[in-house]
C-alpha atoms as a PDB file:
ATOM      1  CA  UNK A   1      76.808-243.774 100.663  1.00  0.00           C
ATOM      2  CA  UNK A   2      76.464-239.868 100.420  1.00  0.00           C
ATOM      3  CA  UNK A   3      76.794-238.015 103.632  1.00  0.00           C
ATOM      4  CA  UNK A   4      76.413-234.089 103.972  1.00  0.00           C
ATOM      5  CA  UNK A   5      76.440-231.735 107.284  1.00  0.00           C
ATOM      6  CA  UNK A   6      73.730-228.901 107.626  1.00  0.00           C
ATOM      7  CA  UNK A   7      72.954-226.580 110.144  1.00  0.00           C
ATOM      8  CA  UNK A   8      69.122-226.599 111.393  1.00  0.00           C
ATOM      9  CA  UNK A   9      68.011-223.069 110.718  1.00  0.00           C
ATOM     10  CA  UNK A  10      64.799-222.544 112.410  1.00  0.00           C
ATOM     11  CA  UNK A  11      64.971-221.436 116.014  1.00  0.00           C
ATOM     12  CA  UNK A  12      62.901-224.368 117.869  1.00  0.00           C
ATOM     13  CA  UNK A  13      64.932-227.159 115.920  1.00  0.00           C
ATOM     14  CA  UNK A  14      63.294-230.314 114.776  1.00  0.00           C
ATOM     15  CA  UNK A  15      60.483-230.527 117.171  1.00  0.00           C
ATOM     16  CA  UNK A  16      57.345-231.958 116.513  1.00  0.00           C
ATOM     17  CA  UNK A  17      56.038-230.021 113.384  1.00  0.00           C
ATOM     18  CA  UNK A  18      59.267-229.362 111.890  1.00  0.00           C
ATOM     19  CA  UNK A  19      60.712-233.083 112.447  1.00  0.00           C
ATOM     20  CA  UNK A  20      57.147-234.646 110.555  1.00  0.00           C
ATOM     21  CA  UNK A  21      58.241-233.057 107.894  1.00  0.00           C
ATOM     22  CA  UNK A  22      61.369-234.208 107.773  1.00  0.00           C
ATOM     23  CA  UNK A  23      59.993-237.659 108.215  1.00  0.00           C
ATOM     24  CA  UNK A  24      57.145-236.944 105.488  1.00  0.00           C
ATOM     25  CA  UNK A  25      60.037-236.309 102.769  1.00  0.00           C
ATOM     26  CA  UNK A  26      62.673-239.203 103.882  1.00  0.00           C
ATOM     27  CA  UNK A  27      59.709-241.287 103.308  1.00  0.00           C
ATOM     28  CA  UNK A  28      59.606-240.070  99.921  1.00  0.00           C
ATOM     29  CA  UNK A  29      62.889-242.030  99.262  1.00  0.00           C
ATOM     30  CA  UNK A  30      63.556-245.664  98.779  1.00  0.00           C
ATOM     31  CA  UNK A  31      67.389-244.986 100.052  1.00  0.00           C
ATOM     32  CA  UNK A  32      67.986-245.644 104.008  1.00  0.00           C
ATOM     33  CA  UNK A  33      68.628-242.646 105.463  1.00  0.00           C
ATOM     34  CA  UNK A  34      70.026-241.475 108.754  1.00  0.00           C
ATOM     35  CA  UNK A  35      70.717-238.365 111.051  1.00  0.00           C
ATOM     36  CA  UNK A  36      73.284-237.943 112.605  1.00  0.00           C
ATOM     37  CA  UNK A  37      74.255-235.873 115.708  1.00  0.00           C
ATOM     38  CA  UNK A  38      77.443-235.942 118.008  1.00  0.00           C
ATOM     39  CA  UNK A  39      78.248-239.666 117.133  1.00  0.00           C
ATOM     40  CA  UNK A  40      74.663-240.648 117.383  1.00  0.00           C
ATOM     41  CA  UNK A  41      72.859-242.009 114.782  1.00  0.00           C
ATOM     42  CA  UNK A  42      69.073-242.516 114.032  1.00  0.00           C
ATOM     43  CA  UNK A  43      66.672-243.340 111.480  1.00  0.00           C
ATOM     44  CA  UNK A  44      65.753-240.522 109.132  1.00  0.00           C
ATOM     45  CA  UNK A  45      62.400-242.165 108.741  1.00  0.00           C
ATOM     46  CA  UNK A  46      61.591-242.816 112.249  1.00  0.00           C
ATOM     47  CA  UNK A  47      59.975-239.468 114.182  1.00  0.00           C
ATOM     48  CA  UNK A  48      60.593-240.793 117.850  1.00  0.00           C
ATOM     49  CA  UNK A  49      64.193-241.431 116.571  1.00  0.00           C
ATOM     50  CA  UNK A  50      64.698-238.101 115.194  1.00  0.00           C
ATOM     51  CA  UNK A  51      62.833-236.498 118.239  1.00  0.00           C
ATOM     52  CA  UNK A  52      65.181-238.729 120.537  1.00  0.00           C
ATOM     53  CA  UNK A  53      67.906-236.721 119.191  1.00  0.00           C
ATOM     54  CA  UNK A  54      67.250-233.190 120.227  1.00  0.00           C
ATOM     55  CA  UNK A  55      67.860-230.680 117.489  1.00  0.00           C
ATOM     56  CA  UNK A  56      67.935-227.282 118.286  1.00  0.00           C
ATOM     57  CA  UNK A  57      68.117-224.301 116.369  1.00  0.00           C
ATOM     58  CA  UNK A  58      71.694-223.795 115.377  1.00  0.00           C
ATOM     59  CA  UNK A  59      72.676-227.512 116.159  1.00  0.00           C
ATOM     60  CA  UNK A  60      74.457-228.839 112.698  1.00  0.00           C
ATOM     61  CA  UNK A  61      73.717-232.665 112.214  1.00  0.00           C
ATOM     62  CA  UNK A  62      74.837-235.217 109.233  1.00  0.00           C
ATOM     63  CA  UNK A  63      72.611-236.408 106.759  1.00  0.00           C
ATOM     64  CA  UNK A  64      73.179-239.982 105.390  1.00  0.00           C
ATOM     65  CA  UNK A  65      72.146-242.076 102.708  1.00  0.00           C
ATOM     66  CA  UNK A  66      72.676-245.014 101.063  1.00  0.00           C
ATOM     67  CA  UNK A  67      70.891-246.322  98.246  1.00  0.00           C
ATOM     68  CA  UNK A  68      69.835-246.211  94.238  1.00  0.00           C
ATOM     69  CA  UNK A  69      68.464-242.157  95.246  1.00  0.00           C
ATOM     70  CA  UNK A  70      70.580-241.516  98.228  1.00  0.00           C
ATOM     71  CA  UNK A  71      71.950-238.292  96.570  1.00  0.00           C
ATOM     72  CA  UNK A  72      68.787-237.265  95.843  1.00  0.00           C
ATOM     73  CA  UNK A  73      67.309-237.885  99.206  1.00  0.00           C
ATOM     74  CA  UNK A  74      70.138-236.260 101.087  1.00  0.00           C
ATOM     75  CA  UNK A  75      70.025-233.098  98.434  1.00  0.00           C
ATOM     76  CA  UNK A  76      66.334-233.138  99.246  1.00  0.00           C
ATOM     77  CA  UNK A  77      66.434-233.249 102.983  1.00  0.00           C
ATOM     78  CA  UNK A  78      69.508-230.541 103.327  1.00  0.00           C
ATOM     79  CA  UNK A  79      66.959-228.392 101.775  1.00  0.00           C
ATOM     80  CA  UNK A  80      64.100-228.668 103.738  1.00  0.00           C
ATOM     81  CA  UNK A  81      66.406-228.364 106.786  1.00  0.00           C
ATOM     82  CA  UNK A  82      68.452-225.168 105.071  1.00  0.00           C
ATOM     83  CA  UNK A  83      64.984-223.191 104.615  1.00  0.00           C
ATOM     84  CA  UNK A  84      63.945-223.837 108.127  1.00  0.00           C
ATOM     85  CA  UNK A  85      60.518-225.562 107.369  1.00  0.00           C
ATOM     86  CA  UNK A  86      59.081-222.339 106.377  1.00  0.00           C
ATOM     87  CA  UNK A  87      58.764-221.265 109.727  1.00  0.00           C
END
């Protein structure tokens, strides 16, 4: 399991644009991955999860994996989330 905290960049948060592609490149791993926000815990891969959450801009949330690529799919996701979806 590899586990590492970010802070969402972009102002809006993971709403609906944002959050697809955060789904869109989870999916590109075969680890399962989670987010992870004030003790609540959702699938990485799942966009009404990850909506369910509420991430706004300046909100820092956990990013989890576990699997053959988990490093790779956390490393992957922390930067998507670091450069704020190009927004």
């Amino acid at each position: 399991m590899y586990v590492k905290d970010v802070e969402v960049q972009n102002k809006v948060g993971l709403h609906a644009r944002p959050a697809t592609f955060f789904i869109q490149k989870a999916n590109e791993y075969k680890a399962s991955i989670w987010v992870e926000k004030e003790e609540r815990r959702v699938n990485a891969k799942s966009l009404l999860g990850v909506l369910s959450l509420g991430i706004v801009g300046g909100t820092s949330i956990k990013i989890i994996a576990d699997g053959s690529d988990e490093q790779e799919a956390v490393d992957g996701l922390v930067k998507l989330v670091e450069s704020g979806f190009s927004e």
